[in-house]
C-alpha atoms as a PDB file:
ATOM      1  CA  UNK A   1      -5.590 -17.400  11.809  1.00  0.00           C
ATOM      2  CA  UNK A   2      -8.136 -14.523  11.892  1.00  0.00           C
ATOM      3  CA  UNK A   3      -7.532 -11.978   8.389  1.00  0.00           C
ATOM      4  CA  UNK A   4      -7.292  -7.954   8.803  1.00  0.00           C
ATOM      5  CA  UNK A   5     -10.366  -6.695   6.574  1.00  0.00           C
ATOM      6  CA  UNK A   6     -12.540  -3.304   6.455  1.00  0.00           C
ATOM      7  CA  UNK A   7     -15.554  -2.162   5.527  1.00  0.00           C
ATOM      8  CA  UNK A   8     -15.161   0.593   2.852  1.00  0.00           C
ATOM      9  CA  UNK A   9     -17.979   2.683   1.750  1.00  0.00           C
ATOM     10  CA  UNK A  10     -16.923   3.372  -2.079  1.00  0.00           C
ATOM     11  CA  UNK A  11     -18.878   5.345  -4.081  1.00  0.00           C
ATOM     12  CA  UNK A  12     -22.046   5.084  -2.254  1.00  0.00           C
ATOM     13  CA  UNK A  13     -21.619   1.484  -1.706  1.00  0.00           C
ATOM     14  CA  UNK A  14     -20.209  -0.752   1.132  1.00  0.00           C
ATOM     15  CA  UNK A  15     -18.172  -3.558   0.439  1.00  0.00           C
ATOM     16  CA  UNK A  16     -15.978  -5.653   3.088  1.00  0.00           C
ATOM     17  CA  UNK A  17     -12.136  -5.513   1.975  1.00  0.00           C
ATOM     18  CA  UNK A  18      -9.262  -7.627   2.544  1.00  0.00           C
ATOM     19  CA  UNK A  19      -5.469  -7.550   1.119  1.00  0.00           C
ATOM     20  CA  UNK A  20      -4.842  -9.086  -2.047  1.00  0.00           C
ATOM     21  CA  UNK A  21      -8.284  -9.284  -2.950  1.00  0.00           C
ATOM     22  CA  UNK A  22      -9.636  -8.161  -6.141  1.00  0.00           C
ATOM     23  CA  UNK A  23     -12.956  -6.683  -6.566  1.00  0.00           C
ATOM     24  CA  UNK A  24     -16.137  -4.719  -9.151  1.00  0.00           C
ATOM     25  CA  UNK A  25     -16.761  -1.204  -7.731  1.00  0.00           C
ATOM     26  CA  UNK A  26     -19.221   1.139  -9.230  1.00  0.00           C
ATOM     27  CA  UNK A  27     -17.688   3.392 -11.408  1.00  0.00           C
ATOM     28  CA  UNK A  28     -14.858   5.350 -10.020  1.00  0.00           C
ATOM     29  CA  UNK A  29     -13.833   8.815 -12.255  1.00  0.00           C
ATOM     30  CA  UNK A  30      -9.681   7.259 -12.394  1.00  0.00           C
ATOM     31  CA  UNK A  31      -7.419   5.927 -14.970  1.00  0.00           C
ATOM     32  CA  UNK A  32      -6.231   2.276 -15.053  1.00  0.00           C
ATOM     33  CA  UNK A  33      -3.182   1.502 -13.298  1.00  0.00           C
ATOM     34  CA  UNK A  34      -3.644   4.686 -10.812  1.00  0.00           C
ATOM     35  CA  UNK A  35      -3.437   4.593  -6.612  1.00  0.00           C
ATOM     36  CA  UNK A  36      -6.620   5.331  -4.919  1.00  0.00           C
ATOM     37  CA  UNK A  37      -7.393   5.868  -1.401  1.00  0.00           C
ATOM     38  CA  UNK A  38     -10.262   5.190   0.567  1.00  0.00           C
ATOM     39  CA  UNK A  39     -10.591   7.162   3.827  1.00  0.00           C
ATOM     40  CA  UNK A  40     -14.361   6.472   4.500  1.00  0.00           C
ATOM     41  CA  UNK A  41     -13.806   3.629   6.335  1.00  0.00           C
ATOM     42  CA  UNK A  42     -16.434   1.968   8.728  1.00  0.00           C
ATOM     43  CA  UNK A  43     -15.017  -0.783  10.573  1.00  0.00           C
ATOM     44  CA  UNK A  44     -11.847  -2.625  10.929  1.00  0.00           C
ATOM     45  CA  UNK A  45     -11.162  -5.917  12.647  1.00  0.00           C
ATOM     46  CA  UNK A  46      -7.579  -6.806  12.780  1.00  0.00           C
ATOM     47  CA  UNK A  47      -6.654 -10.212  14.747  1.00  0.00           C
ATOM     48  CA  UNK A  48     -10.209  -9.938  16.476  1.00  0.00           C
ATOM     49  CA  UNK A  49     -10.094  -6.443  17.202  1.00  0.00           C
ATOM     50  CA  UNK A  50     -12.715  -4.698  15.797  1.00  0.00           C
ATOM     51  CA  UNK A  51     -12.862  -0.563  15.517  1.00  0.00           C
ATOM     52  CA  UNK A  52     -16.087   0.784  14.554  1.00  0.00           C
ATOM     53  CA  UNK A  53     -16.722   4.196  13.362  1.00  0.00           C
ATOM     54  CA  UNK A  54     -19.324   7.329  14.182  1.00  0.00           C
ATOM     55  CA  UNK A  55     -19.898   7.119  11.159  1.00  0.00           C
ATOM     56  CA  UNK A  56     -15.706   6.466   9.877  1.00  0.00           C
ATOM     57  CA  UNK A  57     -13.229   5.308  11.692  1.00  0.00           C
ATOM     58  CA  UNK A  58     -10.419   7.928  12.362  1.00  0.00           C
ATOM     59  CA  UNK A  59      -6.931   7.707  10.900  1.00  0.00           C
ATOM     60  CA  UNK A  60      -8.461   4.445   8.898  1.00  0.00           C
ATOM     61  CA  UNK A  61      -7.793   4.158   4.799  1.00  0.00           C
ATOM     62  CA  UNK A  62      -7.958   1.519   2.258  1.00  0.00           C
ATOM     63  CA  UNK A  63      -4.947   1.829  -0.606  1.00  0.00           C
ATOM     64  CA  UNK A  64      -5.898  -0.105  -3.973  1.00  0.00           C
ATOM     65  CA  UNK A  65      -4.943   0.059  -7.413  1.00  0.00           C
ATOM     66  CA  UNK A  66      -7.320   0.336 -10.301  1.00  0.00           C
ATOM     67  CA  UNK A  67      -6.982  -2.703 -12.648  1.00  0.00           C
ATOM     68  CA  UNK A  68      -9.381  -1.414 -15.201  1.00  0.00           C
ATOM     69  CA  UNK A  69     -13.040  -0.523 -15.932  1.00  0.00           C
ATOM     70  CA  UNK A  70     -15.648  -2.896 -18.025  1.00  0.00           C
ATOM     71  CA  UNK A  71     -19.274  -3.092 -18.127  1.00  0.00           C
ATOM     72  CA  UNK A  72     -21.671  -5.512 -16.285  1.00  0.00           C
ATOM     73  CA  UNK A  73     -24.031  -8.509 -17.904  1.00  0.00           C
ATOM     74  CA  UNK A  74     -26.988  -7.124 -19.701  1.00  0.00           C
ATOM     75  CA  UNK A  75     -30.243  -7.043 -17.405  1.00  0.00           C
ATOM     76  CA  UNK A  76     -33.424  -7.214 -19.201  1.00  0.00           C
ATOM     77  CA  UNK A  77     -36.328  -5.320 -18.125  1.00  0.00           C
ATOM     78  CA  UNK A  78     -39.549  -6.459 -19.679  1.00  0.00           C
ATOM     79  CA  UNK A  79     -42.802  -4.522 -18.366  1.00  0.00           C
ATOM     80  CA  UNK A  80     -46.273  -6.281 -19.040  1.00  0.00           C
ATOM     81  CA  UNK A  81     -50.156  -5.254 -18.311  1.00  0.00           C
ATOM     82  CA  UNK A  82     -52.068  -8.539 -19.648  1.00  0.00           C
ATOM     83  CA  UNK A  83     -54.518  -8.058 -22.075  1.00  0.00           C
ATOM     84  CA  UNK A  84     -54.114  -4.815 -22.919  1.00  0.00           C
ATOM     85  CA  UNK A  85     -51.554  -4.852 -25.652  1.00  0.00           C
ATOM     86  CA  UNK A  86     -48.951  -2.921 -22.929  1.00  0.00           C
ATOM     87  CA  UNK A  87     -45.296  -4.549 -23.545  1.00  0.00           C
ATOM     88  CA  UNK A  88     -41.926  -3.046 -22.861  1.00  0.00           C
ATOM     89  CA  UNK A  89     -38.022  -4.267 -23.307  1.00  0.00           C
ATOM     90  CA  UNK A  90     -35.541  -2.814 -21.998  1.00  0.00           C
ATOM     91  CA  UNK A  91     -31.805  -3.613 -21.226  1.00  0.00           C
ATOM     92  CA  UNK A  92     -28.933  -2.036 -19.280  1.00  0.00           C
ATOM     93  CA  UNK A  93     -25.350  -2.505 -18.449  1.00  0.00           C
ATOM     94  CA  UNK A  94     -24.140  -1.177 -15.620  1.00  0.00           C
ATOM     95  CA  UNK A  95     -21.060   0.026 -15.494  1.00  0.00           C
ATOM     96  CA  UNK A  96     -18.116  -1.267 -13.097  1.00  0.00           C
ATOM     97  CA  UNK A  97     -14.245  -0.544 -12.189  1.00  0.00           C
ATOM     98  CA  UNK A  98     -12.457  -3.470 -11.018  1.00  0.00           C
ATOM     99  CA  UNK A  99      -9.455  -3.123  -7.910  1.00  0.00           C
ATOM    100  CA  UNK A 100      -6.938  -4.706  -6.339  1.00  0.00           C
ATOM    101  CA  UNK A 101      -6.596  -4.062  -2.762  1.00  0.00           C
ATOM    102  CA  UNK A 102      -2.985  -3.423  -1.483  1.00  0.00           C
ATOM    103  CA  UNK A 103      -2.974  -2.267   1.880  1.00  0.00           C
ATOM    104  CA  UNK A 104      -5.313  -1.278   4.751  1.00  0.00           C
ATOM    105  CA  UNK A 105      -4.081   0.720   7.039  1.00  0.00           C
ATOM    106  CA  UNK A 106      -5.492   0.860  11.043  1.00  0.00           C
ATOM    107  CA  UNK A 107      -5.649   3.934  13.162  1.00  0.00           C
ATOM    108  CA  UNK A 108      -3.152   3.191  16.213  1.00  0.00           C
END
């Protein structure tokens, strides 16, 4: 049984999409529990039939709801020139919203 998935291109990012499937975006400017729609969509393969786009595939969206926003695992950035008394720390948390994907939707 071959899935229907996508590949979206959400805020600057591209991530392959299918139904029911929960995933970490980067952070999107909407409040928990909202609809969004994604209309830049690149490819679609439903059943083995793939529809790529130039650069988005026509009449193509993504619907998901936002299931809430969080921050990422601390990544520590430690600089160091040896011997010369050069040391830097540094951590950051990037931020994330997390989605549920509802319903992709095919041109045709």
């Amino acid at each position: 049984m071959l899935l229907m998935f996508a590949v979206v291109d959400i805020a600057g990012s591209q991530v392959r999409v299918e139904k029911g499937h929960t995933l970490r975006v980067p952070k999107l400017a909407s409040e928990t529990g909202s609809q969004q729609r994604f209309s830049n969509v690149l490819l679609v393969s439903d059943a083995g039939k793939t529809n790529t786009g130039k650069p988005f595939v026509e009449g193509a969206a993504v619907e998901a709801t936002i299931i809430g926003h969080g921050r990422g695992d601390k990544v520590i950035v430690f600089k160091m020139k040896r011997r010369k008394k050069y040391r830097r720390r540094n951590g950051h948390r990037q931020d994330f919203t997390e989605i549920r994907v509802d319903e992709i939707t095919s041109p045709g």
